[in-house]
N, C-alpha and C. Protein backbone atom coordinates (compact mmCIF):
# COMPACT_ATOMS: atom_id res chain seq x y z
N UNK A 1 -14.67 3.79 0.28
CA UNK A 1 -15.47 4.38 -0.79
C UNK A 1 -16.80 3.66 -0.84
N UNK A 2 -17.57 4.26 -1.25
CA UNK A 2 -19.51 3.58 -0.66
C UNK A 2 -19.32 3.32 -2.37
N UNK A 3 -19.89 1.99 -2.52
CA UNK A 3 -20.73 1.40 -3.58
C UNK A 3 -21.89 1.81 -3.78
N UNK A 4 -22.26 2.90 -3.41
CA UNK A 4 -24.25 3.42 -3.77
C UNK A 4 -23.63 4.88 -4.52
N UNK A 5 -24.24 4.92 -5.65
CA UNK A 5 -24.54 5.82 -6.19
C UNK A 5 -24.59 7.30 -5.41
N UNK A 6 -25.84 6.74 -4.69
CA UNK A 6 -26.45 8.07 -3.94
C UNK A 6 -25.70 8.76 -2.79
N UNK A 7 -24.78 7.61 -2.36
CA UNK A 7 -23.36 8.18 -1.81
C UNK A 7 -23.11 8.76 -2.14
N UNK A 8 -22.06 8.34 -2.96
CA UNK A 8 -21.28 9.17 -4.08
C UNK A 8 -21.60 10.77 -4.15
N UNK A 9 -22.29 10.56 -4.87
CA UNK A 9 -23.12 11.48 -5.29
C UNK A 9 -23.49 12.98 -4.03
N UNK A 10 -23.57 12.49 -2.89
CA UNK A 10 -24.04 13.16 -1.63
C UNK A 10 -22.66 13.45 -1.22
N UNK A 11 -21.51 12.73 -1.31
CA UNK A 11 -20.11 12.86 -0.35
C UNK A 11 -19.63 14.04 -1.44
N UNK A 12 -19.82 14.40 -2.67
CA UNK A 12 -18.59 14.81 -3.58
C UNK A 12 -20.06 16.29 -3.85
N UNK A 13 -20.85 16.07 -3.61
CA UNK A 13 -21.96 17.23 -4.20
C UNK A 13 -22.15 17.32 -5.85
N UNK A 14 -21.90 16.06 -5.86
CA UNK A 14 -22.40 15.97 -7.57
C UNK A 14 -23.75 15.22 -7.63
N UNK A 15 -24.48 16.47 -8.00
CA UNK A 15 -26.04 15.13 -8.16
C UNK A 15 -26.72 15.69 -9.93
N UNK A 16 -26.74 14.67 -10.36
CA UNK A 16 -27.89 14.69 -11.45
C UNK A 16 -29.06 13.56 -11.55
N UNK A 17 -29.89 13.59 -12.35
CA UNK A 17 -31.32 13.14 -12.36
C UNK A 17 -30.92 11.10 -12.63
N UNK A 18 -29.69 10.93 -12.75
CA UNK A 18 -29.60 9.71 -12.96
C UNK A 18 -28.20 9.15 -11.64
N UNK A 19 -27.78 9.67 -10.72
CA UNK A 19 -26.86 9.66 -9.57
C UNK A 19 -25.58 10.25 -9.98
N UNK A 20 -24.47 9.79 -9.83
CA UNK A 20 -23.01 10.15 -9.71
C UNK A 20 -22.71 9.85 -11.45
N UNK A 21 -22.02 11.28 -11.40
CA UNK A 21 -21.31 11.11 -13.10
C UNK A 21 -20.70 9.56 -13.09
N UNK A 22 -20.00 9.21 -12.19
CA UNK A 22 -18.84 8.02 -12.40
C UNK A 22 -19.82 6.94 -11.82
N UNK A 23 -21.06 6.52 -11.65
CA UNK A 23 -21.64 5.34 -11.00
C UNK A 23 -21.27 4.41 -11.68
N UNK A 24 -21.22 4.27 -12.77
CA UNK A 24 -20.57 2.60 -13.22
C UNK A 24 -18.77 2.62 -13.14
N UNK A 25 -18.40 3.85 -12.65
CA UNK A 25 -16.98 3.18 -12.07
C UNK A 25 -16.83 3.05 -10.44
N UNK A 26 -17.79 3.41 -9.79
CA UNK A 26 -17.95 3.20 -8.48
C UNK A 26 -17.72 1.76 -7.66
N UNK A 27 -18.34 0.91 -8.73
CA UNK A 27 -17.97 -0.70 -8.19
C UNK A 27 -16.37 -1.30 -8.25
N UNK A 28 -15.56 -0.34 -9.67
CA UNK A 28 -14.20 -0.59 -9.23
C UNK A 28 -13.37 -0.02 -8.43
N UNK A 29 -13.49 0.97 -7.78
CA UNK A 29 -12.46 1.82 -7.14
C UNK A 29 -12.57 0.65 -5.78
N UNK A 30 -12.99 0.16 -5.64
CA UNK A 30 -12.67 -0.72 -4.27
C UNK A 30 -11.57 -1.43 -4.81
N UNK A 31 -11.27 -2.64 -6.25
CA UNK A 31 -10.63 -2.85 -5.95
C UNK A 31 -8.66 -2.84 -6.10
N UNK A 32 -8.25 -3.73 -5.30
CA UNK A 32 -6.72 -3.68 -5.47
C UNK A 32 -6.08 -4.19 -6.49
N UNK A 33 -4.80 -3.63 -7.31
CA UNK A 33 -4.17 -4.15 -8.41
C UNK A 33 -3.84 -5.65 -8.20
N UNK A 34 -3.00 -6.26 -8.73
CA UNK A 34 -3.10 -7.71 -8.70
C UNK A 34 -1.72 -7.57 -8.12
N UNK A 35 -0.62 -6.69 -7.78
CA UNK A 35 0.54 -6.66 -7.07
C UNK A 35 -0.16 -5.62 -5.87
N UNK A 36 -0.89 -5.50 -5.53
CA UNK A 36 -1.62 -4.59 -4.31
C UNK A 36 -1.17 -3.16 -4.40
N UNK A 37 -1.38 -2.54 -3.47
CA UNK A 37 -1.32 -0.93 -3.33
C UNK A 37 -0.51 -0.66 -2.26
N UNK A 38 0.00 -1.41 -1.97
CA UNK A 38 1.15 -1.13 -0.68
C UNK A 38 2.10 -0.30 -0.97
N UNK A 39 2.96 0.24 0.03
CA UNK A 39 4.09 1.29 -0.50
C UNK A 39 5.30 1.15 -1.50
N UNK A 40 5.53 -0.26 -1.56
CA UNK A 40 6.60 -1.10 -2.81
C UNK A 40 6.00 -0.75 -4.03
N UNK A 41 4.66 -1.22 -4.23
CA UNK A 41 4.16 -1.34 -4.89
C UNK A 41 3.98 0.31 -6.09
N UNK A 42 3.22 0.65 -5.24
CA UNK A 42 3.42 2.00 -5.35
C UNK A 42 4.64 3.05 -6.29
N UNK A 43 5.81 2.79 -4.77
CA UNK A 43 6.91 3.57 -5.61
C UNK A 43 7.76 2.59 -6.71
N UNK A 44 7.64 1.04 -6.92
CA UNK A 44 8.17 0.43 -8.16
C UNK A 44 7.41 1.53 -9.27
N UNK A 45 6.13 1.28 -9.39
CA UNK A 45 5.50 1.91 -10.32
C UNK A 45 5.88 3.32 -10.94
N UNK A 46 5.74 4.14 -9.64
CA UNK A 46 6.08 5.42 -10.00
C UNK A 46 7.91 5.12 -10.44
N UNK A 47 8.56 4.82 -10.00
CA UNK A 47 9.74 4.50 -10.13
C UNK A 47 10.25 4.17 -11.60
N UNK A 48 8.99 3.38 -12.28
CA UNK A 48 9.28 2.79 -13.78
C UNK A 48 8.42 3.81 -14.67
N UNK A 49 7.83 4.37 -14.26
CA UNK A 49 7.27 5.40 -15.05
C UNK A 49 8.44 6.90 -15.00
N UNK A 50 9.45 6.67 -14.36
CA UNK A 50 9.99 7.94 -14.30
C UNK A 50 11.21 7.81 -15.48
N UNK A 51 11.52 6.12 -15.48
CA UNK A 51 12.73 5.82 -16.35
C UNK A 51 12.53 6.17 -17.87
N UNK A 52 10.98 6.73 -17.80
CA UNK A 52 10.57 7.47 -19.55
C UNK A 52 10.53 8.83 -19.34
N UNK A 53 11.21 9.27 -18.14
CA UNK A 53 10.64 10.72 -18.68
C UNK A 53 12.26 11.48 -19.58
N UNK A 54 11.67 12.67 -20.36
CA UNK A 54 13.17 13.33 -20.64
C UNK A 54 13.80 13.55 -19.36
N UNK A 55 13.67 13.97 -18.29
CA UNK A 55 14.45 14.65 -17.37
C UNK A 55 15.55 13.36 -17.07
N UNK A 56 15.01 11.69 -16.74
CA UNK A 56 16.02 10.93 -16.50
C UNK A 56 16.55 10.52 -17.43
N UNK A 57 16.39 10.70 -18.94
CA UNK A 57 17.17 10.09 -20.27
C UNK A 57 18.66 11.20 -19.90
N UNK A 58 17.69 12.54 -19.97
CA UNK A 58 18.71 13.37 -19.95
C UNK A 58 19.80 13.72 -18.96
N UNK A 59 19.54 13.11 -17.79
CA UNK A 59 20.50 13.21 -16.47
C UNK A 59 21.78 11.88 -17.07
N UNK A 60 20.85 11.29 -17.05
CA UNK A 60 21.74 9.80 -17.24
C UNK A 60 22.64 10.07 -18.92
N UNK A 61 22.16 10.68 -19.51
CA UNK A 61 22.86 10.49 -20.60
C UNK A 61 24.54 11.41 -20.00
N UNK A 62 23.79 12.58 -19.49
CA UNK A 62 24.95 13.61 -18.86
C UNK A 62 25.98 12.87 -17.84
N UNK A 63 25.65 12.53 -16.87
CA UNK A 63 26.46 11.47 -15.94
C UNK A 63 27.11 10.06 -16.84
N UNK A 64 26.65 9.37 -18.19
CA UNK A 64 27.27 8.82 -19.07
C UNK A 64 28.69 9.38 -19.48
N UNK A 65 28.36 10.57 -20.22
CA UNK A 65 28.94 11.54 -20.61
C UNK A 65 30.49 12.28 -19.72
N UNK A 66 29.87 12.14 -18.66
CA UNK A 66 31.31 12.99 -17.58
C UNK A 66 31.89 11.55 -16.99
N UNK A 67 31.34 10.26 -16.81
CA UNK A 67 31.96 9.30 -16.59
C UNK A 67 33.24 8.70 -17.37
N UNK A 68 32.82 8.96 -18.72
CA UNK A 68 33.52 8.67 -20.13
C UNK A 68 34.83 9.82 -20.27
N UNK A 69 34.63 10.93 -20.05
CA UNK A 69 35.19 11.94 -20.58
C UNK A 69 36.20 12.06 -19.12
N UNK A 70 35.74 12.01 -17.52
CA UNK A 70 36.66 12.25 -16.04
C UNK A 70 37.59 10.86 -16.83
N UNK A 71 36.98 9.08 -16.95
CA UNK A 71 38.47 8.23 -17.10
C UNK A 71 39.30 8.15 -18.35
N UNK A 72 38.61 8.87 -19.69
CA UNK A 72 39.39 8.68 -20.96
C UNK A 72 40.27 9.76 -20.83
N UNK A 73 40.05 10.88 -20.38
CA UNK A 73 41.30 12.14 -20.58
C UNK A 73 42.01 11.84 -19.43
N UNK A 74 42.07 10.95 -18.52
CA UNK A 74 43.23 10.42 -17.47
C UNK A 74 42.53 11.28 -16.09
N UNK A 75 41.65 12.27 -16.03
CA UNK A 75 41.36 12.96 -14.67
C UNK A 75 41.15 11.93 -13.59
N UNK A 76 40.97 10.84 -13.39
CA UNK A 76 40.41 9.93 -12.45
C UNK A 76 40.66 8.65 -13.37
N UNK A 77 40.88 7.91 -12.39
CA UNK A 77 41.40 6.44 -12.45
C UNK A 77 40.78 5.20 -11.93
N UNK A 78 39.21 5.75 -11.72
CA UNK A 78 38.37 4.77 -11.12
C UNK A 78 37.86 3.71 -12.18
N UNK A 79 37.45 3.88 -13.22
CA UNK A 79 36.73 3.04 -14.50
C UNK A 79 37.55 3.10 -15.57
N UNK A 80 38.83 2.51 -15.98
CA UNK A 80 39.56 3.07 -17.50
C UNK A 80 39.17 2.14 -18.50
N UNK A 81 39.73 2.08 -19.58
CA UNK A 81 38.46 2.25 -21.33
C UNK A 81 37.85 1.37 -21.22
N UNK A 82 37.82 0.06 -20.81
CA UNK A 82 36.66 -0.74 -21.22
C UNK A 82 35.65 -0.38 -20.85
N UNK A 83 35.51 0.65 -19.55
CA UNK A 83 34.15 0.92 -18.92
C UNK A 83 33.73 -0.38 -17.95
N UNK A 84 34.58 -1.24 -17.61
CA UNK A 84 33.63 -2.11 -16.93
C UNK A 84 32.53 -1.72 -15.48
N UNK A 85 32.53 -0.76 -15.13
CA UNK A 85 32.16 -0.23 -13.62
C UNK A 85 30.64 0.06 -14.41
N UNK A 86 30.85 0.90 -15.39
CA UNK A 86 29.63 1.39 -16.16
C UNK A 86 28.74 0.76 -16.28
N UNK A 87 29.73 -0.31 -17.85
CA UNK A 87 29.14 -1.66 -17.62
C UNK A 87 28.29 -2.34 -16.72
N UNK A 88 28.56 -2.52 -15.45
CA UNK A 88 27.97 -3.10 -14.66
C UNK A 88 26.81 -2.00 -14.11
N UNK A 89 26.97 -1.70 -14.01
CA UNK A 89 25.90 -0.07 -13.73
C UNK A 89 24.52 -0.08 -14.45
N UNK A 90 24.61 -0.15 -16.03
CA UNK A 90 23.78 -0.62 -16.92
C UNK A 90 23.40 -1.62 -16.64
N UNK A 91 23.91 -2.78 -16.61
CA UNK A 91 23.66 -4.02 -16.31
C UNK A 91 22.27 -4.06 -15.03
N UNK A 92 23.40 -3.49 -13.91
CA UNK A 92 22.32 -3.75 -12.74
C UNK A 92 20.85 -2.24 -12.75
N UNK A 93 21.22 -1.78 -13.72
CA UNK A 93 19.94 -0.72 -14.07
C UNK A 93 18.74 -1.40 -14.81
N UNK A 94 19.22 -2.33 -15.56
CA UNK A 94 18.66 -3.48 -16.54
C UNK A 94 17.58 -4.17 -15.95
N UNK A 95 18.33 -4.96 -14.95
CA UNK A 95 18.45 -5.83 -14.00
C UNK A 95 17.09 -5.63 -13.41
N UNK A 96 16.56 -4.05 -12.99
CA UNK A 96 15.49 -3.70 -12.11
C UNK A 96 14.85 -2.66 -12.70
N UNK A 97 15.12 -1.98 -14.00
CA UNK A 97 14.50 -1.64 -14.59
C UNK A 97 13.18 -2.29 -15.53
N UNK A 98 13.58 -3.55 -16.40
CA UNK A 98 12.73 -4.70 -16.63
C UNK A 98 11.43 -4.82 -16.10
N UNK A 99 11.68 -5.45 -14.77
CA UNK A 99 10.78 -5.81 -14.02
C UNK A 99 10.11 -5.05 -13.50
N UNK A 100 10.67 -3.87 -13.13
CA UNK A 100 9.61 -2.67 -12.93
C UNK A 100 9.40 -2.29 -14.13
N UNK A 101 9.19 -2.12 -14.84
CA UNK A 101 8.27 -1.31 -16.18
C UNK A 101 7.66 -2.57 -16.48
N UNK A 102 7.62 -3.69 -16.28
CA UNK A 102 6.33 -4.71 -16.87
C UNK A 102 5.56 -5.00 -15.17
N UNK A 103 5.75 -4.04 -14.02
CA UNK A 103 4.83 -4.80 -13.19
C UNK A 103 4.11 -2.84 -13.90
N UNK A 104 4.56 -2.02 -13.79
CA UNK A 104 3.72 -0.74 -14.18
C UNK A 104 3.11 -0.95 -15.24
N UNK A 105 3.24 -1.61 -16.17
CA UNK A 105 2.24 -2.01 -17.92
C UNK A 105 1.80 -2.95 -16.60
N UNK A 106 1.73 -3.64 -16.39
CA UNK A 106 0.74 -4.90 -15.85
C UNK A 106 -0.55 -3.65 -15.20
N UNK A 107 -0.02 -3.02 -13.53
CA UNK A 107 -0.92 -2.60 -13.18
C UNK A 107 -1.57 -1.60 -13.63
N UNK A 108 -1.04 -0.70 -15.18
CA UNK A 108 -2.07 0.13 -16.14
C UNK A 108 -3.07 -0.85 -16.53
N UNK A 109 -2.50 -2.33 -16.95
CA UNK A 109 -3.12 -2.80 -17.62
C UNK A 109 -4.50 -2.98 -17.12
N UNK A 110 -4.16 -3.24 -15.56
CA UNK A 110 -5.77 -3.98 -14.94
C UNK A 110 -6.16 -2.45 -14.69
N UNK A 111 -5.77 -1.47 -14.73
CA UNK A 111 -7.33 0.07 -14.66
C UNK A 111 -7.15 0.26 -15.82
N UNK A 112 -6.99 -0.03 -16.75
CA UNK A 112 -7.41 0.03 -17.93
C UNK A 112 -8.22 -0.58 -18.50
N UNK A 113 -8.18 -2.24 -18.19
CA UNK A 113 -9.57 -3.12 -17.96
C UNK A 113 -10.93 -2.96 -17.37
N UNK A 114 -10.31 -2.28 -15.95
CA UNK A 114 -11.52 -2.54 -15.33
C UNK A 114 -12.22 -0.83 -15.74
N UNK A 115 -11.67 0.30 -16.10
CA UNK A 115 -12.58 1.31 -16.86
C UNK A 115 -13.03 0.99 -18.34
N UNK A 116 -12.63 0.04 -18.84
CA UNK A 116 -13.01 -0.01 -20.06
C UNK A 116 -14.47 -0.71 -19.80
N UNK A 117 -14.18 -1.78 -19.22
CA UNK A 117 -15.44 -2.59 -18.32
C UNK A 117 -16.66 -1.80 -18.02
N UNK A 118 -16.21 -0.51 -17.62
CA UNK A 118 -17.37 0.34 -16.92
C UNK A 118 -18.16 1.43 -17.56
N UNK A 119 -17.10 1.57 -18.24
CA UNK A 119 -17.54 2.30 -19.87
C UNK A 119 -18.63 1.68 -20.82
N UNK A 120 -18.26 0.30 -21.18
CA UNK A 120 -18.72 -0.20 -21.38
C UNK A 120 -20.57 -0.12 -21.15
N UNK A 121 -20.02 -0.31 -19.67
CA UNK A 121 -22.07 -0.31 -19.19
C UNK A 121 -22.18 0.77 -19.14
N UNK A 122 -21.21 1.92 -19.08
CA UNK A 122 -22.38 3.22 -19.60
C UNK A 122 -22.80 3.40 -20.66
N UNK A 123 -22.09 2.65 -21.89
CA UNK A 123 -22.77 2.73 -22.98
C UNK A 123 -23.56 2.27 -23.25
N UNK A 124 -23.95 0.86 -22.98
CA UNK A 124 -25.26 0.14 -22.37
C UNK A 124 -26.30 0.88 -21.84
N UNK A 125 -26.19 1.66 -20.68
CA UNK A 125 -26.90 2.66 -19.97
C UNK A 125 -27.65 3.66 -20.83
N UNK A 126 -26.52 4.11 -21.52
CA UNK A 126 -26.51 5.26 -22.91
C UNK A 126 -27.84 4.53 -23.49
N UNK A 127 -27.55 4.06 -24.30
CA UNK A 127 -28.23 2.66 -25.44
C UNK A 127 -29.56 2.26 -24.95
N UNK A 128 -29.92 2.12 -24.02
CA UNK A 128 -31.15 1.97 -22.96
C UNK A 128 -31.70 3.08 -22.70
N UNK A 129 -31.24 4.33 -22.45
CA UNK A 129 -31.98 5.37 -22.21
C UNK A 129 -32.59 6.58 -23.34
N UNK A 130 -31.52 5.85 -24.54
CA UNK A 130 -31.72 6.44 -25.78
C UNK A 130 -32.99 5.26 -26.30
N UNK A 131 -33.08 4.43 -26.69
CA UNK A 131 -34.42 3.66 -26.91
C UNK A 131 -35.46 3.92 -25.97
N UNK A 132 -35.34 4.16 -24.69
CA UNK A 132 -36.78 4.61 -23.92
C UNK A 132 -37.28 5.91 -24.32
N UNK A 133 -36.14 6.98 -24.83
CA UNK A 133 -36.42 8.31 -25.54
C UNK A 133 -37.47 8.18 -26.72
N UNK A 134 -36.56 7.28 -27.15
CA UNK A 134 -37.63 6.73 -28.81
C UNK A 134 -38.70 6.47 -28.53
N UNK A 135 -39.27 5.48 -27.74
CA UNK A 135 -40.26 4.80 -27.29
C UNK A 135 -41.38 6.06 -27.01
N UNK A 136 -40.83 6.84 -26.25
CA UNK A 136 -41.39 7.79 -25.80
C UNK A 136 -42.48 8.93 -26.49
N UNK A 137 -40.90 9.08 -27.66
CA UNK A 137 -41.15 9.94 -28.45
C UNK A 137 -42.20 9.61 -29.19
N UNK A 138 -42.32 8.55 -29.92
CA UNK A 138 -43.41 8.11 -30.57
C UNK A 138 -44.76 7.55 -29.85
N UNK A 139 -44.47 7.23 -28.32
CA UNK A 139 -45.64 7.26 -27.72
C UNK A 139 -46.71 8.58 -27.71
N UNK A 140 -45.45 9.77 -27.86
CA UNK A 140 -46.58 10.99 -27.74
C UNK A 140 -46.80 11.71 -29.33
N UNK A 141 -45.97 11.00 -29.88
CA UNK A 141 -46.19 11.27 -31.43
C UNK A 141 -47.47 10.75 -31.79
N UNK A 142 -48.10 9.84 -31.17
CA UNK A 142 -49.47 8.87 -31.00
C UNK A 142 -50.34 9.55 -30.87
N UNK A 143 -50.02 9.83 -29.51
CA UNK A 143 -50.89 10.61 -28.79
C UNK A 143 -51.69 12.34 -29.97
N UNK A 144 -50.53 13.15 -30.32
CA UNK A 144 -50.43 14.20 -30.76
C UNK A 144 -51.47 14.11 -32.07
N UNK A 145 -50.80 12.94 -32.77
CA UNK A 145 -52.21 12.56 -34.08
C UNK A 145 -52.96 12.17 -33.50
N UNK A 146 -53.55 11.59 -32.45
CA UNK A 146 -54.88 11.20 -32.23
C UNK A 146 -55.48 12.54 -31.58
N UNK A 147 -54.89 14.07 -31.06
CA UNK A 147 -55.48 14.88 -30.61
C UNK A 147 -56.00 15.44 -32.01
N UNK A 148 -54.72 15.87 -33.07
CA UNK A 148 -54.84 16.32 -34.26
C UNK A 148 -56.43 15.72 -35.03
N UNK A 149 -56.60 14.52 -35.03
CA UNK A 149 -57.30 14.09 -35.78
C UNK A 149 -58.75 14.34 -34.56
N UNK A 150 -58.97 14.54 -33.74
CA UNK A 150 -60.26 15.26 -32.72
C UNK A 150 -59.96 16.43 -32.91
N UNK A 151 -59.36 17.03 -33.36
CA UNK A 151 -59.03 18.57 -33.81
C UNK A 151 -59.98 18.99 -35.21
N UNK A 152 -59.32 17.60 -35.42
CA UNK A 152 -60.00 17.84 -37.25
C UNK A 152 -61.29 17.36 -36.93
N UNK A 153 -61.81 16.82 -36.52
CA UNK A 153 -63.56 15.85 -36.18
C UNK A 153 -64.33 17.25 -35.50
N UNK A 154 -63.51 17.82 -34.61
CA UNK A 154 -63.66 19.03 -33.71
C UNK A 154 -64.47 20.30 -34.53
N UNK A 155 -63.44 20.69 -35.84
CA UNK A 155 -63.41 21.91 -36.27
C UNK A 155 -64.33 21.19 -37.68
N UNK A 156 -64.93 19.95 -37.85
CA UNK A 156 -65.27 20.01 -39.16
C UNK A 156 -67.18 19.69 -38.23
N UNK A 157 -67.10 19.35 -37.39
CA UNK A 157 -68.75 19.32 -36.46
C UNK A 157 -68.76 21.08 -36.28
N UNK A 158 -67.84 21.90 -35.80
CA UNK A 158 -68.03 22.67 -35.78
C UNK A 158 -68.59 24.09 -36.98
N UNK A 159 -68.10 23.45 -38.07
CA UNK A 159 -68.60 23.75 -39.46
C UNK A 159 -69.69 23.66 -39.74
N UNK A 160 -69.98 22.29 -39.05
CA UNK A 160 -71.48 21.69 -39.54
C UNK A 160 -72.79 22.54 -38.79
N UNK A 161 -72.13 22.79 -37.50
CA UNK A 161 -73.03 23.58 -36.53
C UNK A 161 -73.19 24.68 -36.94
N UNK A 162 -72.35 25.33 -37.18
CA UNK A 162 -72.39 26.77 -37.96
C UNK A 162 -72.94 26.74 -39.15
N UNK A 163 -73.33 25.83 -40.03
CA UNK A 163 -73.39 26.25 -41.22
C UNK A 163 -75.27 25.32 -40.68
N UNK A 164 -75.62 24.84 -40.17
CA UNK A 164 -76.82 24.51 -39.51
C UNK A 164 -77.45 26.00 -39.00
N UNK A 165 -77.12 26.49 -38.32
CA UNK A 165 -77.19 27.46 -37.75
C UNK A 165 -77.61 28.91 -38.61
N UNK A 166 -76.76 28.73 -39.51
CA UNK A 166 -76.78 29.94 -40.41
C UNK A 166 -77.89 29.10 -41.40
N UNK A 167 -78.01 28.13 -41.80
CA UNK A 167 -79.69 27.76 -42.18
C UNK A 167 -80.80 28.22 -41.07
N UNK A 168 -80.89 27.99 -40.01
CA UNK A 168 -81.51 28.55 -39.33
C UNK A 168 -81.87 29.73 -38.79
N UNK A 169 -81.15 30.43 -39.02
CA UNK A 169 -81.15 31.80 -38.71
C UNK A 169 -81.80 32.32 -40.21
N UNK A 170 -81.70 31.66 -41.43
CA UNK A 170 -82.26 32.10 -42.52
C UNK A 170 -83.48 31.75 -42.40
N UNK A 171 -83.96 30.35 -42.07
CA UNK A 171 -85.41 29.90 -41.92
C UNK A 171 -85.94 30.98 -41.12
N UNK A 172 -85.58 31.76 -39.98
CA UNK A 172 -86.13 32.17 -38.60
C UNK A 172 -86.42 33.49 -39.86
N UNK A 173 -85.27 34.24 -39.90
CA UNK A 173 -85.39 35.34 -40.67
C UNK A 173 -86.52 35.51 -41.98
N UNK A 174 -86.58 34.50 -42.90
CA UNK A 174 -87.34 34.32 -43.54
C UNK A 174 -88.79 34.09 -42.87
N UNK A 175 -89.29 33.56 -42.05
CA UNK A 175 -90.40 33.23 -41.60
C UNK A 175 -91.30 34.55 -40.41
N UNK A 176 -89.96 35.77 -39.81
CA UNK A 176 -90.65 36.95 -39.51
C UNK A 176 -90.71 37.96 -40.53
N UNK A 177 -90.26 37.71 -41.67
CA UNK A 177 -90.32 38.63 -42.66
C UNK A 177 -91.14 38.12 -43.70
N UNK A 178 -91.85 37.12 -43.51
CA UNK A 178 -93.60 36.76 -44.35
C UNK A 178 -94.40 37.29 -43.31
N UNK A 179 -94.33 37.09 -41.71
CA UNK A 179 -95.25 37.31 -41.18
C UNK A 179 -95.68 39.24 -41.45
């Protein structure tokens, strides 16, 4: 993945007047979780994210369910009442369930850091480009009264000329109408 903006930006055909929508997350996608990205890695994760979904509460509760019900009504003679087989079943589900669901919170945790991180400087970015707006704005707000006010200097000489003028045109008028 290219660290330049203008990459980005050129590989995916997203261009606007400031580079790639995601440029301040561009510097993290390089890097690796703190348990890496290898294939273990990987399917632990997906693996502990699956032990929340309904579909495995609900399998497992069902296979609970026919385990309990095949050795208590006598059909099978593999696990009888204490459940110890079960028991141990849970146990060793425990066992590797644990540790996978705190390395999956771990590695949410670090892209969750490192976008918050990046967010961050876009809001920075934000915050910076919104004060140069301001800046701006009132630079030509400047500008606009200082035309306004040669507007007004403009149209009040121009009064003066005209109303000069129209004395003169009375002097002129007056002076072929004695002759």
């Amino acid at each position: 993945m290219s660290d330049s903006p203008t990459d980005a930006s050129a590989h995916d055909g997203q261009t606007s007047p400031h580079g790639h929508h995601l440029r301040f997350h561009l510097p993290i996608f390089h890097r690796s979780s703190v348990f890496g990205d290898n294939w273990f890695a990987l399917k632990a994760e997906a693996f502990a994210r699956f032990f929340g979904t309904p579909f495995f509460l609900i399998t497992q509760t069902i296979i609970v369910a026919l385990w309990i019900a095949l050795n208590t009504f006598g059909w099978t003679h593999f696990d009888l009442y204490p459940f110890i087989l079960l028991n141990l079943a849970f146990s060793l589900q425990a066992a590797y369930a644990a540790p996978l669901i705190l390395l999956a919170q771990t590695r949410q945790a670090d892209r969750d850091k490192a976008l918050m991180l990046a967010d961050a400087q876009h809001r920075e970015a934000l915050a910076l480009a919104s004060e140069q707006r301001a800046i701006l704005a009132n630079e030509q707000m400047q500008k606009l009264l200082e035309l306004l006010d040669q507007n007004t200097q403009l149209t009040a000489l121009n009064q003066q000329m005209s109303e000069r003028i129209e004395a003169l045109t009375v002097q002129i008028h007056q002076h072929i109408a004695q002759s």
